[in-house]
C-alpha atoms as a PDB file:
ATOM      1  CA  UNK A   1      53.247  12.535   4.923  1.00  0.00           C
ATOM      2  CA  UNK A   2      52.274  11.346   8.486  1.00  0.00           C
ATOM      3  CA  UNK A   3      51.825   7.721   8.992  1.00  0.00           C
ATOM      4  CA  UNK A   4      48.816   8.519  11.203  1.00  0.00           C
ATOM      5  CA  UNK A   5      46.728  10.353   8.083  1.00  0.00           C
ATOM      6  CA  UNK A   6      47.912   7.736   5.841  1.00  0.00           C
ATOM      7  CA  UNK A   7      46.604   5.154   8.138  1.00  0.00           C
ATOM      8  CA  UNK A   8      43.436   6.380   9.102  1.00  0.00           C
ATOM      9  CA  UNK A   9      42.578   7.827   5.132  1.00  0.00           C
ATOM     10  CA  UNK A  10      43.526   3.944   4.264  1.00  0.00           C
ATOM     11  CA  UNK A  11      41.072   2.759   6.683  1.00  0.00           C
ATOM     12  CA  UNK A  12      38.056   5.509   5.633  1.00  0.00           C
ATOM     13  CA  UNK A  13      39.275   4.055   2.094  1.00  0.00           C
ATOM     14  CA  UNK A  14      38.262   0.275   2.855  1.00  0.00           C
ATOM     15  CA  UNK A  15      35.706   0.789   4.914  1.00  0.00           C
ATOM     16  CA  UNK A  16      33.952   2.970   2.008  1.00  0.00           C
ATOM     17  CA  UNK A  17      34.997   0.316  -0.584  1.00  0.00           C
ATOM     18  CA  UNK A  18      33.710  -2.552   0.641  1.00  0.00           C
ATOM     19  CA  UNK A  19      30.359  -0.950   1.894  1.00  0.00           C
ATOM     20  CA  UNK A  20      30.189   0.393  -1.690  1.00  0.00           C
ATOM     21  CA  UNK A  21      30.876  -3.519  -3.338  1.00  0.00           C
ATOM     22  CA  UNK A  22      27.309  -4.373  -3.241  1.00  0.00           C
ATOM     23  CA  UNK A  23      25.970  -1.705  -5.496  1.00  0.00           C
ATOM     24  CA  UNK A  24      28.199  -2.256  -8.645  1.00  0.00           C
ATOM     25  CA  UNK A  25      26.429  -6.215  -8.841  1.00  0.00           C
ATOM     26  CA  UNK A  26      25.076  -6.251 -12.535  1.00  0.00           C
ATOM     27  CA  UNK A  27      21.443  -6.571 -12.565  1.00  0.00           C
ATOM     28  CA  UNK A  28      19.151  -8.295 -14.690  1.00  0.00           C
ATOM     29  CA  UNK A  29      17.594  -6.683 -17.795  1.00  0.00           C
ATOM     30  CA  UNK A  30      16.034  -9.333 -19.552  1.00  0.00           C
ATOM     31  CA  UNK A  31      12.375  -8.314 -20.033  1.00  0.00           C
ATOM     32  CA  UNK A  32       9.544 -10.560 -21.654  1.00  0.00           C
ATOM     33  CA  UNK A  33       9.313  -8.955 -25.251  1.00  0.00           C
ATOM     34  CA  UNK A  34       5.223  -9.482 -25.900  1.00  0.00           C
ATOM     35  CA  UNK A  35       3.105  -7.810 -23.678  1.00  0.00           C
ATOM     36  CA  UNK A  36       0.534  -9.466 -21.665  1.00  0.00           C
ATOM     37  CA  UNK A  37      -3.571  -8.741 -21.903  1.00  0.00           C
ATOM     38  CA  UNK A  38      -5.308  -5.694 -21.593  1.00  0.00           C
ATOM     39  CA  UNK A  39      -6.963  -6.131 -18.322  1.00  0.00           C
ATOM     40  CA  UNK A  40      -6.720  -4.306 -15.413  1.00  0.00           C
ATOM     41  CA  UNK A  41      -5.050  -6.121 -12.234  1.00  0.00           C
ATOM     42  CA  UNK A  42      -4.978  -5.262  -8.852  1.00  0.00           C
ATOM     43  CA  UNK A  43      -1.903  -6.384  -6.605  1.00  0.00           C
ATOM     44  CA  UNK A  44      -3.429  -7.518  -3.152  1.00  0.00           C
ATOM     45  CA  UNK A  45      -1.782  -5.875  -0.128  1.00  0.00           C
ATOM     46  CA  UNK A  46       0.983  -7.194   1.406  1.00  0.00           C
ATOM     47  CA  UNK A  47      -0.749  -8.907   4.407  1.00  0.00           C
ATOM     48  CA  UNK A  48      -2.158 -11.377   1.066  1.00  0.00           C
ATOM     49  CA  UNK A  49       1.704 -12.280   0.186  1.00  0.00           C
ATOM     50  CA  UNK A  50       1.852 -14.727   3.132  1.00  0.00           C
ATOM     51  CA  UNK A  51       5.504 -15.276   4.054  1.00  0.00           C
ATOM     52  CA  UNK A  52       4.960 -18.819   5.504  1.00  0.00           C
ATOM     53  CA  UNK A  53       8.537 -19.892   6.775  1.00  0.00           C
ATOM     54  CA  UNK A  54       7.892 -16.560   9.366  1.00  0.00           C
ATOM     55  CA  UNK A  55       4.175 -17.888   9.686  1.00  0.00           C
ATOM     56  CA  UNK A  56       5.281 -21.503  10.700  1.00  0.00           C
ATOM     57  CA  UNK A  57       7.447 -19.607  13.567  1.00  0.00           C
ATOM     58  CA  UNK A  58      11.118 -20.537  11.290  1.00  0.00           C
ATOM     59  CA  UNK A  59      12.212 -17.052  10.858  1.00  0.00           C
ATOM     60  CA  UNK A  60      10.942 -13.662  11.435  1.00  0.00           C
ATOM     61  CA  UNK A  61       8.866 -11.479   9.335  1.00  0.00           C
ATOM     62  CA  UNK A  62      11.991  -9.418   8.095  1.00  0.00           C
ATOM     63  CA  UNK A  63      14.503 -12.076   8.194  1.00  0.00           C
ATOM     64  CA  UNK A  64      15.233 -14.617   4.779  1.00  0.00           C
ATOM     65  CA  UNK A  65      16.917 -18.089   5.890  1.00  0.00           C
ATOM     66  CA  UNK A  66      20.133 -18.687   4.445  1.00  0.00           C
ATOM     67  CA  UNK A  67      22.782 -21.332   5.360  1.00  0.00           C
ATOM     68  CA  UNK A  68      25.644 -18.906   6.875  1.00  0.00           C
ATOM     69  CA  UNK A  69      25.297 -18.453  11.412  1.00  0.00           C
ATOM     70  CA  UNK A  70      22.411 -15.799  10.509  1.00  0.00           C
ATOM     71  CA  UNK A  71      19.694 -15.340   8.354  1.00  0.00           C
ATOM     72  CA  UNK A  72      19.481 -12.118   6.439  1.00  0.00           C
ATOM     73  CA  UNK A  73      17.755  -8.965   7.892  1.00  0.00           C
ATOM     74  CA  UNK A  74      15.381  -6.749   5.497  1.00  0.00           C
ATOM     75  CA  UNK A  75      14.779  -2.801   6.401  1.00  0.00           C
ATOM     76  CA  UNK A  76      11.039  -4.007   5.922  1.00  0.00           C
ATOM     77  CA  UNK A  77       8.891  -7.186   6.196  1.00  0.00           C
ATOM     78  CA  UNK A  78       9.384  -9.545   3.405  1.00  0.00           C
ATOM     79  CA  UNK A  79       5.794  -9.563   2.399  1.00  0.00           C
ATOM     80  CA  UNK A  80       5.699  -6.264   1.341  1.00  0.00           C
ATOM     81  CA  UNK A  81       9.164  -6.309   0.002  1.00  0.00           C
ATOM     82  CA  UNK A  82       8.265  -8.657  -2.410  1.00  0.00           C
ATOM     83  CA  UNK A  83       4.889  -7.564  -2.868  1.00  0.00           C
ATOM     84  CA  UNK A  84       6.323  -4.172  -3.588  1.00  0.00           C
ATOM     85  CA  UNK A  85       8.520  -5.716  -6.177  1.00  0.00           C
ATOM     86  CA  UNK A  86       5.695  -7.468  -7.417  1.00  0.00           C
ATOM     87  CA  UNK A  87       4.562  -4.172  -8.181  1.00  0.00           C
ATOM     88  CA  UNK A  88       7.449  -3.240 -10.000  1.00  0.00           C
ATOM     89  CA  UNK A  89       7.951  -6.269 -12.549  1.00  0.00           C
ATOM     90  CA  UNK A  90       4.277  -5.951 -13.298  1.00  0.00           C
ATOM     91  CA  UNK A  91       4.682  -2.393 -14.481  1.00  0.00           C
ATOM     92  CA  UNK A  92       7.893  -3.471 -16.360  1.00  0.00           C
ATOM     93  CA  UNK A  93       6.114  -6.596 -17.860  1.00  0.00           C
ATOM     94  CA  UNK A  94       3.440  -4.445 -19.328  1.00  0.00           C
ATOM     95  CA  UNK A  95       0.502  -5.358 -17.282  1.00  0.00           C
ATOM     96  CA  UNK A  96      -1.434  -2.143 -15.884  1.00  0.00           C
ATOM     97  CA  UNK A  97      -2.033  -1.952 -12.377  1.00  0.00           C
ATOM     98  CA  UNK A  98      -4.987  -0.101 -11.296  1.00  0.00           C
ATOM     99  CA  UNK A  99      -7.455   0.020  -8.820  1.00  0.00           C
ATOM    100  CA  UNK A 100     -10.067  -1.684 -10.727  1.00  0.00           C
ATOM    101  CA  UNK A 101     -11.083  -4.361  -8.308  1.00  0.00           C
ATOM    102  CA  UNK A 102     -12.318  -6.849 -11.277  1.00  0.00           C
ATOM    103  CA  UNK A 103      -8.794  -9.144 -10.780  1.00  0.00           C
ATOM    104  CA  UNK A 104      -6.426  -9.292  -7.638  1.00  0.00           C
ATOM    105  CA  UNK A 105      -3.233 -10.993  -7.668  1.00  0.00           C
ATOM    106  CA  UNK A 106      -2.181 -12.601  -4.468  1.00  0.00           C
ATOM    107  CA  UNK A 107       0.605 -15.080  -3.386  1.00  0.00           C
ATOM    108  CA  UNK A 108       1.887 -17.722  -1.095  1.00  0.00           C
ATOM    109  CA  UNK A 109       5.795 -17.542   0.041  1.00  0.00           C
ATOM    110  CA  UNK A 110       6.489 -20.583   0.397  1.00  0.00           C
ATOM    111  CA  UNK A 111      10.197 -20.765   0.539  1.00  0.00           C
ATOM    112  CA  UNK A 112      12.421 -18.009   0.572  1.00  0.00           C
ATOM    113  CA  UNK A 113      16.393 -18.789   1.083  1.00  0.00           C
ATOM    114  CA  UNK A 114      19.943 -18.056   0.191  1.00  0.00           C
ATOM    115  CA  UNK A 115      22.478 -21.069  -0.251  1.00  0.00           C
ATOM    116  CA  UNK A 116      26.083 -19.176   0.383  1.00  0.00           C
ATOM    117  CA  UNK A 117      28.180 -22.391   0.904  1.00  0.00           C
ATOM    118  CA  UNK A 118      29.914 -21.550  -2.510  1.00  0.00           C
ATOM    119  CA  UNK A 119      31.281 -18.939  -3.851  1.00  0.00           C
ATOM    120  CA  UNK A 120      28.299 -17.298  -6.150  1.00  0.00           C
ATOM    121  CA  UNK A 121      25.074 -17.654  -3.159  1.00  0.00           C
ATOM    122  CA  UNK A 122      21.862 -18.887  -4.788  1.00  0.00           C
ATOM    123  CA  UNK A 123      18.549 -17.704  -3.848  1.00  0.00           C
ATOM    124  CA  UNK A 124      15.775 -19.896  -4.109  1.00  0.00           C
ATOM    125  CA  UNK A 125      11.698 -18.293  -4.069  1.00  0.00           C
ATOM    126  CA  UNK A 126       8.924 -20.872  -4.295  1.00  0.00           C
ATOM    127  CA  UNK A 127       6.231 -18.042  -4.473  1.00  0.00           C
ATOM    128  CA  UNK A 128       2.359 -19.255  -5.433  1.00  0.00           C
ATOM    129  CA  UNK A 129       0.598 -16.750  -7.248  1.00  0.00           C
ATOM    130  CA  UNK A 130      -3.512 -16.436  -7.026  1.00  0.00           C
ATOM    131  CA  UNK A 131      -5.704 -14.506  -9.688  1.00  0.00           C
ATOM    132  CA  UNK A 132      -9.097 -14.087  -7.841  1.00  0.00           C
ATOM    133  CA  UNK A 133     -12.294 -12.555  -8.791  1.00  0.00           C
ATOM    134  CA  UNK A 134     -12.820 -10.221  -6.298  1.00  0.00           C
ATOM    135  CA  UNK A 135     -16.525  -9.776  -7.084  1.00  0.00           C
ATOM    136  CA  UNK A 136     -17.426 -13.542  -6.968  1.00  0.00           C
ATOM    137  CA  UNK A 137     -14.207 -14.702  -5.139  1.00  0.00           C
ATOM    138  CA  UNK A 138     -13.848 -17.472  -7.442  1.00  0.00           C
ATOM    139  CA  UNK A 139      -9.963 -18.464  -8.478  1.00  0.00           C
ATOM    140  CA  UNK A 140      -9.206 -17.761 -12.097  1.00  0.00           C
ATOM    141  CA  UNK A 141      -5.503 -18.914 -11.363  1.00  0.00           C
ATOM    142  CA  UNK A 142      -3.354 -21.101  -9.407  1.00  0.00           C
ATOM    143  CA  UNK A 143       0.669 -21.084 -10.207  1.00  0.00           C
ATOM    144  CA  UNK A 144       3.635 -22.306  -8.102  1.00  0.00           C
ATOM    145  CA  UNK A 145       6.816 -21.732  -9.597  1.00  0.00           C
ATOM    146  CA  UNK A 146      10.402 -21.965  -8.076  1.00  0.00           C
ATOM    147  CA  UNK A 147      12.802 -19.590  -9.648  1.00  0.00           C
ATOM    148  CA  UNK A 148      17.001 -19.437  -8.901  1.00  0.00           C
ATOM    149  CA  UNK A 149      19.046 -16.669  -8.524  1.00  0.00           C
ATOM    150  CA  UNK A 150      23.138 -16.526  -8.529  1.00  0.00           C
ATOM    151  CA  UNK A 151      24.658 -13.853  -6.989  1.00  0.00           C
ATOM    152  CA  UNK A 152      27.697 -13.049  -5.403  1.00  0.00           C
ATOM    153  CA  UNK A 153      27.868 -13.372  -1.588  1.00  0.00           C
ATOM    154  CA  UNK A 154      28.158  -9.783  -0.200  1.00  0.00           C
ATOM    155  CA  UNK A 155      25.055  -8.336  -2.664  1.00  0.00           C
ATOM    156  CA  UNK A 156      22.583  -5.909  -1.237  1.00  0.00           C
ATOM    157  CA  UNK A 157      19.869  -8.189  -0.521  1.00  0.00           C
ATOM    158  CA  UNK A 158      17.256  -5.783  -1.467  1.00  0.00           C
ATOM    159  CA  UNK A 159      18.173  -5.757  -4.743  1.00  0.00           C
ATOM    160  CA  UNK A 160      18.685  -9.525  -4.912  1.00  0.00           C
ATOM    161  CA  UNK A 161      15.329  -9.841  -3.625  1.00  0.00           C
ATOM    162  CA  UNK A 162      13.964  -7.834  -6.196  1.00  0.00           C
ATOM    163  CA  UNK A 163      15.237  -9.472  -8.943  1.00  0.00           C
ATOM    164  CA  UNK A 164      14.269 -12.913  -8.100  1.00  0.00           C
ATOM    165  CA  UNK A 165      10.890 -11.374  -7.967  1.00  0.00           C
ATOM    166  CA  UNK A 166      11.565 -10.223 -11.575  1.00  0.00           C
ATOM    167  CA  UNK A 167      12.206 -13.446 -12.867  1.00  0.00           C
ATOM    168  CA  UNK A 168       9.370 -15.338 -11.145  1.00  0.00           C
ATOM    169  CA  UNK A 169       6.901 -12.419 -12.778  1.00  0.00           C
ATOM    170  CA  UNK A 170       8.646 -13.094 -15.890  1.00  0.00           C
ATOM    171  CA  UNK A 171       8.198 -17.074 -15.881  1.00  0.00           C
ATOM    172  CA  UNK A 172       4.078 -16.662 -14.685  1.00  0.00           C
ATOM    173  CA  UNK A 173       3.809 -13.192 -17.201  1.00  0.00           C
ATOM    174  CA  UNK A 174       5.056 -15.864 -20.184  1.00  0.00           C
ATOM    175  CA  UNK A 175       2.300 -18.625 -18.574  1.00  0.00           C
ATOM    176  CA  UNK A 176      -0.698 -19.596 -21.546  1.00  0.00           C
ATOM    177  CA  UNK A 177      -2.926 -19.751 -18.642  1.00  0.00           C
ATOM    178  CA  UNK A 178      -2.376 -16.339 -16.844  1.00  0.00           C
ATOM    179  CA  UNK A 179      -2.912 -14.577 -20.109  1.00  0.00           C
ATOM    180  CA  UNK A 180      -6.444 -16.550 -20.019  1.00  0.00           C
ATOM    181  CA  UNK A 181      -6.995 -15.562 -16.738  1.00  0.00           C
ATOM    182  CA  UNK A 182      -6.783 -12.059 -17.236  1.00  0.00           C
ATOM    183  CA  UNK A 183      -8.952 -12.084 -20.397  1.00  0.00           C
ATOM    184  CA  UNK A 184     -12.448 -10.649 -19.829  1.00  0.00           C
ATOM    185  CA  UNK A 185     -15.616 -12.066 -18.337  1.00  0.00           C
ATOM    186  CA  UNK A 186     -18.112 -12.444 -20.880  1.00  0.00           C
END
């Protein structure tokens, strides 16, 4: 065989492998197992899912901190990635999403970051979620809730993103409150 082909081939091999190393992470697929109220909920645009680190001027828009030289780079904004998988682990959790514009659900980013000093990285989402009224802007619901996620260091961070999302739906889907928040106006 010629050394050339086997070197190059081992190369393509490598470079293949450890491009392909973030998609075999095992995701979460713990799902709340009582499904929430009947109501109809509309998920506010992204624009509503303030990212404030990029508002206060700290990052960018499409950038997450994180403590290694650079901060991670999204293909999109990270409001509407994580409003987007908002989205997604409401449909999961049970809760339709229409267009009724009775309820909207909003939030706050107010921290966002990776910790990759060991070796499982831990991202960190302190996200404020708002249930509004959108007919008599009034503020049914007000939760902050700061929600951990280990994963290893070279994970897509799409996916990682998404899954943090999950689990802060989860922990506000299981909230007494939100379920009384969503029940009808009488």
């Amino acid at each position: 065989m010629n050394p050339l082909l086997l070197k190059r081939s081992s190369i393509a091999c490598f470079a293949l492998l450890s491009s392909a190393c973030s998609f075999f992470v095992p995701r979460s697929t713990a799902s709340t197992s009582t499904t929430p109220a009947d109501n109809a909920l509309v998920i506010a645009s992204a624009r509503d899912f303030a990212y404030m680190p990029a508002r206060d001027g700290h990052v960018t828009f499409d950038r997450i901190a994180n403590t290694a030289t650079t901060s991670i780079l999204l293909k999109k904004g990270v409001e509407s990635a994580v409003r987007d998988a908002v989205v997604s682990a409401w449909r999961k959790s049970g809760i339709a999403v229409t267009t009724h514009d009775k309820l909207v659900l909003s939030g706050r980013i107010d921290v966002l970051s990776v910790d990759d000093a060991r070796p499982l990285a831990t991202w960190t989402m302190t996200i404020c979620y708002f249930v509004t009224n959108a007919s008599t802007r009034q503020t049914l619901y007000v939760k902050s809730n700061t929600v951990h996620l280990f994963r290893q260091k070279f994970t897509n961070p799409a996916l990682a993103l998404d899954d943090v999302v999950k689990i802060s739906v989860d922990t506000i889907v299981r909230d007494p409150s939100f379920h009384q928040a969503l029940q009808p106006v009488e």
